[in-house]
C-alpha atoms as a PDB file:
ATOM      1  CA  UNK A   1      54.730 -58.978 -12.692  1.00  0.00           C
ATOM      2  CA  UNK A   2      56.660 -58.089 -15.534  1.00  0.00           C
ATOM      3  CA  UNK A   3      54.091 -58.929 -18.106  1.00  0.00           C
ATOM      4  CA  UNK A   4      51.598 -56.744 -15.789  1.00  0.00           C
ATOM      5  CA  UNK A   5      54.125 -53.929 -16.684  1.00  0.00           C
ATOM      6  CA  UNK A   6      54.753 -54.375 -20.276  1.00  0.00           C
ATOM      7  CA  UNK A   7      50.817 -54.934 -20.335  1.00  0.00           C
ATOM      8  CA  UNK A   8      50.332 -51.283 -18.945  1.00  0.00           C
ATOM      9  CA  UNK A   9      53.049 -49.959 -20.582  1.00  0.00           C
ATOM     10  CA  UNK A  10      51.342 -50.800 -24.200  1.00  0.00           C
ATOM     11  CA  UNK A  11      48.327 -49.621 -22.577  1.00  0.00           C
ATOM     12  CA  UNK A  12      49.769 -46.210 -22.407  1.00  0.00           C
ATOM     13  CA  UNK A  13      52.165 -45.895 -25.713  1.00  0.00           C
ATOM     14  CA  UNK A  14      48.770 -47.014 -27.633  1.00  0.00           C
ATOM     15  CA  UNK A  15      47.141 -44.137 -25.987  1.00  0.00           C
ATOM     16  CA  UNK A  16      49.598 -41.814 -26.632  1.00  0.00           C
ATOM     17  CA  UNK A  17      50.138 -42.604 -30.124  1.00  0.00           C
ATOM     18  CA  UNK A  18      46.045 -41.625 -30.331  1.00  0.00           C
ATOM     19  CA  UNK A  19      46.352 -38.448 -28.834  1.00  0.00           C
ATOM     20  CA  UNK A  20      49.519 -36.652 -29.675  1.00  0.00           C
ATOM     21  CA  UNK A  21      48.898 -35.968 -33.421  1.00  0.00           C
ATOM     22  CA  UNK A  22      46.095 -33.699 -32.289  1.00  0.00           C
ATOM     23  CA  UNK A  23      48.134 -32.095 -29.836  1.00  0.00           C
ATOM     24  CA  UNK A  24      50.384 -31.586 -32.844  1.00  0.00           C
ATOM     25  CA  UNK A  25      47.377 -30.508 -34.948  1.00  0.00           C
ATOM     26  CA  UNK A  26      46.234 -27.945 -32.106  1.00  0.00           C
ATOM     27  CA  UNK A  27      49.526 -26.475 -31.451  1.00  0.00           C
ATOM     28  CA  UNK A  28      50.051 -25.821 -35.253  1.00  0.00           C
ATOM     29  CA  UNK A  29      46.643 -24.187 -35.276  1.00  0.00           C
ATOM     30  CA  UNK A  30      47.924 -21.756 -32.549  1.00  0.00           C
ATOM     31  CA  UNK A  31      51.353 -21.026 -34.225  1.00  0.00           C
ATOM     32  CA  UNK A  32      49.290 -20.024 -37.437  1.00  0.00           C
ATOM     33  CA  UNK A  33      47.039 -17.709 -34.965  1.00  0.00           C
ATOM     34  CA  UNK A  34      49.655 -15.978 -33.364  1.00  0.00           C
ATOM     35  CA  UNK A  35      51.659 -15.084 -36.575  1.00  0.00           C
ATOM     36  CA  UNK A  36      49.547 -12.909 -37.427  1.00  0.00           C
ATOM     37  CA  UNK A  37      50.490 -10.965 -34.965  1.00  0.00           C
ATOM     38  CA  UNK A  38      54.442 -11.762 -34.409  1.00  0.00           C
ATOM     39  CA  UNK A  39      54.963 -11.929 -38.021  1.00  0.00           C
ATOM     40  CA  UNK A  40      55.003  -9.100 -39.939  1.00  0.00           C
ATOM     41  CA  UNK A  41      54.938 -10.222 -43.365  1.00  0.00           C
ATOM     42  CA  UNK A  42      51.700 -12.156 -42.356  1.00  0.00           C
ATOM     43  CA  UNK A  43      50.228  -9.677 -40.012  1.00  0.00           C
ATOM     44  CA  UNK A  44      50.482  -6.840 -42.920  1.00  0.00           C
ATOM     45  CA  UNK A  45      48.362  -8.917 -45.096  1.00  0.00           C
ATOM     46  CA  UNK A  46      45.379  -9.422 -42.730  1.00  0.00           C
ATOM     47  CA  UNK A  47      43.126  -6.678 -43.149  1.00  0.00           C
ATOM     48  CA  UNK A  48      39.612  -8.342 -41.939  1.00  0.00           C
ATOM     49  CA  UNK A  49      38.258 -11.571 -39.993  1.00  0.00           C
ATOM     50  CA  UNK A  50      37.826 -12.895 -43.743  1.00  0.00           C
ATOM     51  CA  UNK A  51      41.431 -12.765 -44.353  1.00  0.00           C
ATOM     52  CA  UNK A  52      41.892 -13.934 -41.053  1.00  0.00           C
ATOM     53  CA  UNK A  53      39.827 -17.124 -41.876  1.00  0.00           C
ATOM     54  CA  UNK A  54      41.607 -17.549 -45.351  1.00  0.00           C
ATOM     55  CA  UNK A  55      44.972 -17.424 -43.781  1.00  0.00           C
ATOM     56  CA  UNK A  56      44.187 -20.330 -41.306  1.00  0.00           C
ATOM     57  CA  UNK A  57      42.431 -22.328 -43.913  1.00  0.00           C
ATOM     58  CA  UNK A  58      45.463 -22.092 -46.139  1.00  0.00           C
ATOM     59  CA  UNK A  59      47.738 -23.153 -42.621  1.00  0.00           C
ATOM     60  CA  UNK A  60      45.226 -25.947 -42.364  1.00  0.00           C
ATOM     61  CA  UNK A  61      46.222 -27.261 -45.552  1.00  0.00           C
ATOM     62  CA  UNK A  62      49.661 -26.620 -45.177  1.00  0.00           C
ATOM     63  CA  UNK A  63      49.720 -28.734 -41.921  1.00  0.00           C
ATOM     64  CA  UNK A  64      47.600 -31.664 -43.506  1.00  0.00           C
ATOM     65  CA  UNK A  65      44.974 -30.982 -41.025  1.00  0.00           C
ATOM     66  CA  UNK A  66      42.635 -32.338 -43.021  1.00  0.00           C
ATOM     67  CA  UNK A  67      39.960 -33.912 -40.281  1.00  0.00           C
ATOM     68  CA  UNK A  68      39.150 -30.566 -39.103  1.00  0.00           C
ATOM     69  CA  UNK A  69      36.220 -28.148 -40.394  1.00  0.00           C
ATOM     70  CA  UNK A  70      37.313 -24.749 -39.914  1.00  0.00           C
ATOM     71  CA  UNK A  71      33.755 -23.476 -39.574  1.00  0.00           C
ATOM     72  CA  UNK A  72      32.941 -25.458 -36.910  1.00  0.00           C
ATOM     73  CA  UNK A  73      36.196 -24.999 -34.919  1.00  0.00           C
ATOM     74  CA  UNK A  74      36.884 -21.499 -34.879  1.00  0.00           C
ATOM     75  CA  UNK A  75      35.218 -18.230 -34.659  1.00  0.00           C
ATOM     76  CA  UNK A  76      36.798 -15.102 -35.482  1.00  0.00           C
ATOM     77  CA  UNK A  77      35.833 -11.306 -35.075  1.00  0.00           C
ATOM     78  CA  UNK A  78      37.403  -8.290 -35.465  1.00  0.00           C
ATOM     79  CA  UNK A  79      37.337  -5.197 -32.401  1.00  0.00           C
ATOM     80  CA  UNK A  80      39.279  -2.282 -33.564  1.00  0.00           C
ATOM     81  CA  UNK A  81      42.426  -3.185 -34.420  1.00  0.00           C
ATOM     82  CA  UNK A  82      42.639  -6.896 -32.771  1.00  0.00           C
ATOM     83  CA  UNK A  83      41.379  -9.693 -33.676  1.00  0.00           C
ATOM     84  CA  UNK A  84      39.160 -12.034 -31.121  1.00  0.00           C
ATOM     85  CA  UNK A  85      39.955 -15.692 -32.076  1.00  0.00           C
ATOM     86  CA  UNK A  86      38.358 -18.895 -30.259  1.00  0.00           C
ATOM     87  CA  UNK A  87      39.192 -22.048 -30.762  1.00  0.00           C
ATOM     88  CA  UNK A  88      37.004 -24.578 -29.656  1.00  0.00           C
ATOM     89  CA  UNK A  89      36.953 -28.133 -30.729  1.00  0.00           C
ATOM     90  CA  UNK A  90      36.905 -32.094 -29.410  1.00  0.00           C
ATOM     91  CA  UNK A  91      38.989 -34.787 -30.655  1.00  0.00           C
ATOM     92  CA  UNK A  92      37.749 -39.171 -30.437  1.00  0.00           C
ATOM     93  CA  UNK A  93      39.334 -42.076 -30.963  1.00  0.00           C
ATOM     94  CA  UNK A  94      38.375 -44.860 -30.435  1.00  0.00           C
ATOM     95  CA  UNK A  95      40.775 -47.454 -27.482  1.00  0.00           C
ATOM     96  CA  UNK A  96      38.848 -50.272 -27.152  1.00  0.00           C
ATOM     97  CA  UNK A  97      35.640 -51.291 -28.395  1.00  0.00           C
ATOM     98  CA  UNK A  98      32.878 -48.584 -27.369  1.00  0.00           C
ATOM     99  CA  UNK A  99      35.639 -46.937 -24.904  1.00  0.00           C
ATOM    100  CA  UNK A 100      36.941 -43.467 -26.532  1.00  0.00           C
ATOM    101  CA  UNK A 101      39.976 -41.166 -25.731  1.00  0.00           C
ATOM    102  CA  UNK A 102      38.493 -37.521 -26.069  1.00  0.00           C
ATOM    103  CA  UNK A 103      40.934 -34.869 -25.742  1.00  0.00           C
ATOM    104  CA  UNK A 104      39.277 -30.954 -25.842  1.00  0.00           C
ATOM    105  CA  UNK A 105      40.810 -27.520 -26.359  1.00  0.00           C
ATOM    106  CA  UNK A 106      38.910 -24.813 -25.851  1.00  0.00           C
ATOM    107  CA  UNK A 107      41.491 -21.390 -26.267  1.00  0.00           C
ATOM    108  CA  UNK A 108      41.018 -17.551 -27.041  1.00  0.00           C
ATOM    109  CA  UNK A 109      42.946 -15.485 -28.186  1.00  0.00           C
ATOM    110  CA  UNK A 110      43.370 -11.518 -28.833  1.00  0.00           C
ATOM    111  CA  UNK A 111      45.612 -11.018 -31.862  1.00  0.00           C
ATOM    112  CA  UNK A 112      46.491  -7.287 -33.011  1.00  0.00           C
ATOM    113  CA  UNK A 113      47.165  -6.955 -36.723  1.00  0.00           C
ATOM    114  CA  UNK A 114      49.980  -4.976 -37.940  1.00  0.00           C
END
C-alpha cells in the first residue's frame, strides 16, 4: 500500500512540476498588465495600445518568458482612456507518452492609463 502511495504521490509532484512555471509565467503576465494602471511611473508612459504592447514585450523578456508569442497571446485596444486587454493562451506538456497536461487562461482586463 505504501508503494501505491509514493506511486501516486510522484504521479502528482511530476505533474505539478509541469504546470506551475506557467502559472508563474501567467501571473507575471498579469502583474505587468495591471501596472500600468497601479503604477504611475509605468502608467504615465503608456500613451497608445502600441506602447501598451512594447511594455509587455519588454516584461516578457524581463520574466524569461521566452516560449510565448505575444501576438498570438494577447490582444490589446484602446477605448477612451482604458485600455481593453485579453489574454488568451494554452499551455502542453507532455506526462506520458501521447497523454498531455493542458492548462488554459483565458482573462480580460480593463486597464485605465494615467
Amino acid at each position: 500500500t505504501w508503494l501505491v502511495i509514493l506511486a501516486f504521490a510522484a504521479f502528482f509532484a511530476s505533474a505539478a512540476f509541469k504546470l506551475i512555471p506557467h502559472y508563474m509565467d501567467n501571473k507575471a503576465l498579469e502583474k505587468a498588465i495591471m501596472a500600468v494602471e497601479e503604477d504611475k511611473t509605468v502608467g504615465d508612459k503608456i500613451q497608445s495600445a502600441s506602447d501598451f504592447y512594447s511594455y509587455i514585450s519588454k516584461s516578457m523578456q524581463v520574466n524569461s518568458i521566452r516560449d510565448l508569442k505575444m501576438d498570438d497571446i494577447i490582444e490589446i485596444s484602446q477605448k477612451n482612456n482604458d485600455f481593453l486587454v485579453h489574454l488568451k493562451y494554452e499551455q502542453r506538456e507532455p506526462l506520458i507518452k501521447n497523454i498531455d497536461l493542458v492548462v488554459s487562461f483565458d482573462k480580460k482586463y480593463r486597464v485605465r492609463a494615467k
